[in-house]
N, C-alpha and C. Protein backbone atom coordinates (compact mmCIF):
# COMPACT_ATOMS: atom_id res chain seq x y z
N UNK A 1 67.50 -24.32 -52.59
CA UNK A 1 68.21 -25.44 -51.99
C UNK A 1 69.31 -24.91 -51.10
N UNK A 2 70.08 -25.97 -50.12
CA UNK A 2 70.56 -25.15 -49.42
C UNK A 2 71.81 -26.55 -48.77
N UNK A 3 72.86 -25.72 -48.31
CA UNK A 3 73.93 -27.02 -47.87
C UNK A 3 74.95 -26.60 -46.71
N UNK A 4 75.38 -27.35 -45.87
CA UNK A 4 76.26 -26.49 -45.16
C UNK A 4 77.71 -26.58 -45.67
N UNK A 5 78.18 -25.53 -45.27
CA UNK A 5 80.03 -25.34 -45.52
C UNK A 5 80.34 -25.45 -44.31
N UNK A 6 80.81 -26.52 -44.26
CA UNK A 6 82.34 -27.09 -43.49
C UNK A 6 83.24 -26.31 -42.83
N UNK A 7 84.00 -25.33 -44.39
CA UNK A 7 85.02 -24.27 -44.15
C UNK A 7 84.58 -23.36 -43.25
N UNK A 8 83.20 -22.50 -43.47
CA UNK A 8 83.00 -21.31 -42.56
C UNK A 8 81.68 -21.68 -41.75
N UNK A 9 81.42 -23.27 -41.68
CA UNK A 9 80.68 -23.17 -40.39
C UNK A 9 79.40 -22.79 -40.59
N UNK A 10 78.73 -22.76 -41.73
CA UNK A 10 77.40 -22.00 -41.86
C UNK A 10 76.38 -22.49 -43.33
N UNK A 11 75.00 -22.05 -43.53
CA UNK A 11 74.69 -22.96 -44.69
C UNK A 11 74.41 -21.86 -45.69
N UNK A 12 75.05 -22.79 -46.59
CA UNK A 12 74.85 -22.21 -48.03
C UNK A 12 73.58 -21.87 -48.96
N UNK A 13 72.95 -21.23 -48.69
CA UNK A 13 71.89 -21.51 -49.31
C UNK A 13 71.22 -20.53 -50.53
N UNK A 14 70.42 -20.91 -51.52
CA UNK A 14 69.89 -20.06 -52.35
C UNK A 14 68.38 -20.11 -51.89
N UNK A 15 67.33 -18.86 -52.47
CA UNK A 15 66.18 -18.94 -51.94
C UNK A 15 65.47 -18.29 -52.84
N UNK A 16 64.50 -18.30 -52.48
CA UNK A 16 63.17 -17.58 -53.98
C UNK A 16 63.12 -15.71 -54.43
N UNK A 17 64.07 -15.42 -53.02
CA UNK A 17 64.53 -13.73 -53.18
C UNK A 17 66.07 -14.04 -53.44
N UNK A 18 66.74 -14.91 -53.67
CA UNK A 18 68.44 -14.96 -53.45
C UNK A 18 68.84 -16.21 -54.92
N UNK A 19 68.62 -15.96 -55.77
CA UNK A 19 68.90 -16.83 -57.20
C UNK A 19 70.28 -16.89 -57.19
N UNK A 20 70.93 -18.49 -57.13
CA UNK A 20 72.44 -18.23 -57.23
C UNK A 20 72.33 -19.91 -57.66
N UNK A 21 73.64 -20.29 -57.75
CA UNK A 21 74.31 -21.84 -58.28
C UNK A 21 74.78 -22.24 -56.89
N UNK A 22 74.84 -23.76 -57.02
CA UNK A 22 75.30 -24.39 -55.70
C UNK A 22 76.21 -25.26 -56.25
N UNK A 23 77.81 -25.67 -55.73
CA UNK A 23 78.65 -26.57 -56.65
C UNK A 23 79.33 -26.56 -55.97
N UNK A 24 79.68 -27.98 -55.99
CA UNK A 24 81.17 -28.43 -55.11
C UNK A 24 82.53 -27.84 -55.12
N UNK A 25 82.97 -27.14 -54.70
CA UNK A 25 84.06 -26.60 -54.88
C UNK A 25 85.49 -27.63 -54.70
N UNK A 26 86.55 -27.49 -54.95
CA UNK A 26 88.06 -28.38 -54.47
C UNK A 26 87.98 -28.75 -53.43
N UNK A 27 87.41 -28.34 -52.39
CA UNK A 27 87.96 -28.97 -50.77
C UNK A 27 86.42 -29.70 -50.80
N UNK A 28 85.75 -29.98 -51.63
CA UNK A 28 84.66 -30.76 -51.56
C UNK A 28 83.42 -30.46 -51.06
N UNK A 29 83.42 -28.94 -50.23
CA UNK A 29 82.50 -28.31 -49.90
C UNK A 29 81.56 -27.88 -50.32
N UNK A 30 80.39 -27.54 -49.93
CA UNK A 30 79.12 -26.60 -51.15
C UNK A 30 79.81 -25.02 -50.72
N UNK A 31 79.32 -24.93 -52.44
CA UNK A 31 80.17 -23.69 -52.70
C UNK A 31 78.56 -22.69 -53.47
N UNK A 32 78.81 -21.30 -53.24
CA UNK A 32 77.44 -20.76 -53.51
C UNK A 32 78.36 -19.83 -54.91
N UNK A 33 77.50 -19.61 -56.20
CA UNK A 33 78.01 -19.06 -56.75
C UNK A 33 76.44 -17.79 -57.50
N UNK A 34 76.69 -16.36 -57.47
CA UNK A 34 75.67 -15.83 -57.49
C UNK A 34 75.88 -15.79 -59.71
N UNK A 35 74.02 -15.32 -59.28
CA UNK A 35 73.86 -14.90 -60.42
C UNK A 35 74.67 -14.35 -61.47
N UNK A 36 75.38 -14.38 -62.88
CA UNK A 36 76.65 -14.23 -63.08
C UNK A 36 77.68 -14.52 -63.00
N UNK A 37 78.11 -15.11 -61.85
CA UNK A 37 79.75 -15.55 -61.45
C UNK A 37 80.33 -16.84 -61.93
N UNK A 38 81.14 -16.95 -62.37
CA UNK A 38 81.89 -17.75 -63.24
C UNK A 38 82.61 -18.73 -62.01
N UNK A 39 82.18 -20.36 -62.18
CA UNK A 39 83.12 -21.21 -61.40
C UNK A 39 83.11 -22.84 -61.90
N UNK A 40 84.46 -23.12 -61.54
CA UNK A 40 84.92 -24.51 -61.74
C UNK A 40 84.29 -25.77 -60.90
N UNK A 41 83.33 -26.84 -61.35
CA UNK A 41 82.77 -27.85 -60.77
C UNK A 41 83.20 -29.08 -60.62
N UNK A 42 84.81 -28.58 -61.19
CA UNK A 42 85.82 -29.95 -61.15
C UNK A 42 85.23 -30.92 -62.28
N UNK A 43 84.90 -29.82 -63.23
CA UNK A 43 85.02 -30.56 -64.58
C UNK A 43 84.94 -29.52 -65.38
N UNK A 44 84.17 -29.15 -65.49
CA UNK A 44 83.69 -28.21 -66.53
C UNK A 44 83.54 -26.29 -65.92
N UNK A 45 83.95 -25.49 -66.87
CA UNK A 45 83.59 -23.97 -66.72
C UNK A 45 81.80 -23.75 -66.37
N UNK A 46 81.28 -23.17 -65.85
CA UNK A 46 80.33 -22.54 -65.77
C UNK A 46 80.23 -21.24 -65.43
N UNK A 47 78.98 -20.42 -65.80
CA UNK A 47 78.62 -19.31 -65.16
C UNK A 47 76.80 -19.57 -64.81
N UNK A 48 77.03 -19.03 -63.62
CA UNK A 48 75.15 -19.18 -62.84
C UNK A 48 74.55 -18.06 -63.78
N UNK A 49 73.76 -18.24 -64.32
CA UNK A 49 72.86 -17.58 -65.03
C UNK A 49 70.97 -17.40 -64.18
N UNK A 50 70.77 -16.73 -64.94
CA UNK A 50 69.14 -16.14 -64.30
C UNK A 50 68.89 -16.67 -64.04
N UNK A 51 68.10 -17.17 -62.61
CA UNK A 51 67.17 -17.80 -61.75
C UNK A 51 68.10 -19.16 -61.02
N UNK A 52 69.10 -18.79 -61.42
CA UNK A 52 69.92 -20.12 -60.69
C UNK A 52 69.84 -21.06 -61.83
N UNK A 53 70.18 -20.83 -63.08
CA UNK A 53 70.35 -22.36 -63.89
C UNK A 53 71.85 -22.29 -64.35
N UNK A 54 72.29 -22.98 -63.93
CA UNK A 54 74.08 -23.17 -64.60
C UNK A 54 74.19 -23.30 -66.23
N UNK A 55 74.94 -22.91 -66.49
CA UNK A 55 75.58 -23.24 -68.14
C UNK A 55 76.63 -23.33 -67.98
N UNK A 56 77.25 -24.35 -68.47
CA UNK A 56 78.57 -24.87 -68.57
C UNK A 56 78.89 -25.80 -69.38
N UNK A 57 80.36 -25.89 -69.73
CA UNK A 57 80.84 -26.51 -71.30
C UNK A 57 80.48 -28.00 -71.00
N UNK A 58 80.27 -29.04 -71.59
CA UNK A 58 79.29 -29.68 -71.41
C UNK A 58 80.59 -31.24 -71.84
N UNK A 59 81.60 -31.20 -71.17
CA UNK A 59 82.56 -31.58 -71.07
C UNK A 59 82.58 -33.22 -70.10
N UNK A 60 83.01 -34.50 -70.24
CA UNK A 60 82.25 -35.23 -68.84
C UNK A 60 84.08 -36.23 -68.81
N UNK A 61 84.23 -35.51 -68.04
CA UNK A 61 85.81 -36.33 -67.48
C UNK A 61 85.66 -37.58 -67.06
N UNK A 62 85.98 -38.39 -67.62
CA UNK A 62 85.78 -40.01 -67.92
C UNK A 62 86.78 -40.25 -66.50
N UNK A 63 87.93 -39.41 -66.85
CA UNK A 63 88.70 -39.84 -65.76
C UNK A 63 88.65 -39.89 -64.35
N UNK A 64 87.94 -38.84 -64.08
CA UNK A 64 87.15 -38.30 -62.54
C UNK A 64 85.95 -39.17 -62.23
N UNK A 65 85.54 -38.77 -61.04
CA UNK A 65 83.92 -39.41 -60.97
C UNK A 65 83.18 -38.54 -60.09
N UNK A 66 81.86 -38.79 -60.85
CA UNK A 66 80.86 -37.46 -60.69
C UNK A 66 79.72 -38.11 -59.45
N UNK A 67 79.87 -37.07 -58.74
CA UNK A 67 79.44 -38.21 -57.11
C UNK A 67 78.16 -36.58 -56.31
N UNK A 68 77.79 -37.11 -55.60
CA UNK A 68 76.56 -36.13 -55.20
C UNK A 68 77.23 -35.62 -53.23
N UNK A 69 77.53 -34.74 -53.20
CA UNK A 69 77.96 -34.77 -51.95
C UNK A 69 77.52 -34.46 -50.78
N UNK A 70 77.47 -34.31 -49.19
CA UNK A 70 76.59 -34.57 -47.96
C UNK A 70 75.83 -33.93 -48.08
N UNK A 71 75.54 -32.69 -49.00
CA UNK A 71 74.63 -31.58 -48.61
C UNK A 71 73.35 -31.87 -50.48
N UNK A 72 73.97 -33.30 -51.01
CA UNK A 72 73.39 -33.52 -51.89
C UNK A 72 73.42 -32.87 -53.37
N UNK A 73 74.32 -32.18 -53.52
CA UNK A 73 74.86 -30.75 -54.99
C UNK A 73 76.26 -31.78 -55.58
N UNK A 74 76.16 -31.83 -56.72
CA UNK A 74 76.80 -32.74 -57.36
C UNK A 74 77.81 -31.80 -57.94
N UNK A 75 79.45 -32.86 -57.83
CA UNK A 75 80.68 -32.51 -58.10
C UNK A 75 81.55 -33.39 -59.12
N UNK A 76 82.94 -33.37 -58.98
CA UNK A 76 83.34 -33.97 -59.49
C UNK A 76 84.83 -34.49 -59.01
N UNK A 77 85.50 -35.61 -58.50
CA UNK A 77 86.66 -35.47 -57.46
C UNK A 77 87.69 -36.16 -58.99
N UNK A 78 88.71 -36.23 -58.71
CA UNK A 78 90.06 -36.69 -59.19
C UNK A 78 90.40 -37.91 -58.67
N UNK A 79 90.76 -38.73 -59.30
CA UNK A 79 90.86 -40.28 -59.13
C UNK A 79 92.05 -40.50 -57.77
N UNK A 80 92.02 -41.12 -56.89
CA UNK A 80 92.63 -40.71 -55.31
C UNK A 80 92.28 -39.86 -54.99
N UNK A 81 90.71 -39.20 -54.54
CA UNK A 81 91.19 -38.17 -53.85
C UNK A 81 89.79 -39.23 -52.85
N UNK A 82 90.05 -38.52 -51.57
CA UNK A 82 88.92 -39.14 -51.03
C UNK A 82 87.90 -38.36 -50.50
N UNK A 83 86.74 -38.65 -50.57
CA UNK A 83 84.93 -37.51 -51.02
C UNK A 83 84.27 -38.09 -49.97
N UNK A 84 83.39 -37.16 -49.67
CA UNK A 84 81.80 -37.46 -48.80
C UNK A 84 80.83 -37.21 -49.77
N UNK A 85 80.57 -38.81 -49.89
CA UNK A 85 79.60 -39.04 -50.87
C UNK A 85 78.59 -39.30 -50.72
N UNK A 86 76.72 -38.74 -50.91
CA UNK A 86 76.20 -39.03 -49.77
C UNK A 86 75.26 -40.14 -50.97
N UNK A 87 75.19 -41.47 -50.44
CA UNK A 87 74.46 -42.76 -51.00
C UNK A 87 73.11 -42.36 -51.10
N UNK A 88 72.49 -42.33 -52.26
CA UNK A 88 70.84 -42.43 -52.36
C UNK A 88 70.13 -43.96 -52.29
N UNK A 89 70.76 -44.54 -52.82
CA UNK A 89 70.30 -45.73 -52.55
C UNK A 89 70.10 -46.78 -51.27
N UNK A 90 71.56 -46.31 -50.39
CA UNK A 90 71.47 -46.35 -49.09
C UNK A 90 71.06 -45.53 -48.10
N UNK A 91 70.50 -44.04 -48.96
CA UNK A 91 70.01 -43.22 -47.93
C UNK A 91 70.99 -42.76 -46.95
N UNK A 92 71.88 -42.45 -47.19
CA UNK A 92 73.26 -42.64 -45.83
C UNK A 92 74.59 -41.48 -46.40
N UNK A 93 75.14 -40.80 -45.89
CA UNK A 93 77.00 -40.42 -45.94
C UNK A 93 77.47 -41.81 -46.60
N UNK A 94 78.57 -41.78 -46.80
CA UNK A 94 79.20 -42.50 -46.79
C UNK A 94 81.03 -41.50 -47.11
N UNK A 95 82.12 -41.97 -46.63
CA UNK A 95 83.66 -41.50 -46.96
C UNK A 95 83.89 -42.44 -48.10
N UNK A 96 84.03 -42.12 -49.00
CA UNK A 96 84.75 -43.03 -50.11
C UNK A 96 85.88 -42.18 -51.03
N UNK A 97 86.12 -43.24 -52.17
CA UNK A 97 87.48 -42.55 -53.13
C UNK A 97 87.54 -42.84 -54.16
N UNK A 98 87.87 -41.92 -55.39
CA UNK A 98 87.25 -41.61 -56.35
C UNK A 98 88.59 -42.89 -57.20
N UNK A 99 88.13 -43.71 -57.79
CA UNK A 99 89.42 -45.20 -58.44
C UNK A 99 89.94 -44.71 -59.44
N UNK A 100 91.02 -45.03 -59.70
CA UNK A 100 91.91 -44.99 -60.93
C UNK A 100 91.15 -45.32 -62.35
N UNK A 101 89.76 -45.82 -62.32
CA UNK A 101 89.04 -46.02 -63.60
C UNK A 101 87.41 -44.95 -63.09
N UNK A 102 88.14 -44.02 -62.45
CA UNK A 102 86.69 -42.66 -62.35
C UNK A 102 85.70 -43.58 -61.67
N UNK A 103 85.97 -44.47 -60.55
CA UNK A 103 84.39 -45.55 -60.08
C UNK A 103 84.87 -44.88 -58.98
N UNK A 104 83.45 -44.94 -58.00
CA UNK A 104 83.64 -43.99 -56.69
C UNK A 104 83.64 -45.55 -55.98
N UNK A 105 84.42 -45.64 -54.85
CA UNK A 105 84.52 -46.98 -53.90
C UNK A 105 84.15 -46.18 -52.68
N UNK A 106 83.39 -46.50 -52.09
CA UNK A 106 82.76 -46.58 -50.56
C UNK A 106 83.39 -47.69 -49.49
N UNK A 107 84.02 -48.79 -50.16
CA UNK A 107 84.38 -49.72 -49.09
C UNK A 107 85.60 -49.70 -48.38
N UNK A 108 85.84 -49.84 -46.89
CA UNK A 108 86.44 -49.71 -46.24
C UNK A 108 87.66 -50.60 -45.90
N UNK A 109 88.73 -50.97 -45.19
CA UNK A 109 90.08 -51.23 -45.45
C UNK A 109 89.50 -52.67 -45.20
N UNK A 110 88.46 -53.61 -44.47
CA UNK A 110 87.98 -54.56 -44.12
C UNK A 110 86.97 -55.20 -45.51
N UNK A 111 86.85 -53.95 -46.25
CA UNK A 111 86.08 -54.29 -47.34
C UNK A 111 84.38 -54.42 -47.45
N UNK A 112 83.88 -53.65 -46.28
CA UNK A 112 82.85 -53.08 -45.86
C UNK A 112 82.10 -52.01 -46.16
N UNK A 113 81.23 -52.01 -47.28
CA UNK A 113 80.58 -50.62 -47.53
C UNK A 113 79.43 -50.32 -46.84
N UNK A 114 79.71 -48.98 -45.66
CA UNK A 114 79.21 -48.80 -44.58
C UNK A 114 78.92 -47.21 -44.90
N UNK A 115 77.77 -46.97 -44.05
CA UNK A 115 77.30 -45.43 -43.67
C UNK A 115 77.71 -45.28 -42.50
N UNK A 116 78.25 -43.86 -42.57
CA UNK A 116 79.11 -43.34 -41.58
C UNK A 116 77.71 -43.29 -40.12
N UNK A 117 76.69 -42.84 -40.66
CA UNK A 117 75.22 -43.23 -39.62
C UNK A 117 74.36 -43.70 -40.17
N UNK A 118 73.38 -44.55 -39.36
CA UNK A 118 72.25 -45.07 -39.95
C UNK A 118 70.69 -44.01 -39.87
């Protein structure tokens, strides 16, 4: 699977010679983590283990909300923070923000829940 980063402009990707973890990192980006390496998914500890399968403490922050982001690799944001969340149901991006009761809101200051493209 594979995603682009934002930060350095380029895509993240794992492949059938390249076994690694894919996870949202803090700035909301896909983040690549190799075989072995220990990282935070904005909830829980993990380390990428053989063939790319994560293990991690199995922890589910009620308070946060667990949202799938543009490149489709699932995270976890902090209640105000605001995410690119990408809608399966609408098939679409969408900018939304993670509510004071861990619910992700998509709707806009007009009260419009819109995809950033169709």
């Amino acid at each position: 699977s594979s995603g682009i980063n934002a930060e350095y402009g380029g895509v993240v990707s794992c492949t059938s010679d390249t076994a690694c973890c894919l996870y949202v990192d803090d700035s909301g980006n896909t983040a690549r983590a190799m075989v072995g390496m220990s990282y935070y998914d904005g909830c829980n500890n993990c380390v990428c283990g053989g063939m790319g399968s994560a293990g991690c403490t199995r922890m589910f922050c009620v308070s946060k909300c667990n949202y799938k982001n543009w490149d489709m690799v699932r995270g976890w944001a902090a209640q105000g923070d605001g995410i690119h969340v990408y809608d399966e149901k609408a098939g679409c991006p969408k900018i939304c923000s993670c509510t004071n009761r861990g619910v992700i809101d998509c709707h806009d200051q007009d009260g419009v829940d819109n995809c950033i493209y169709n």
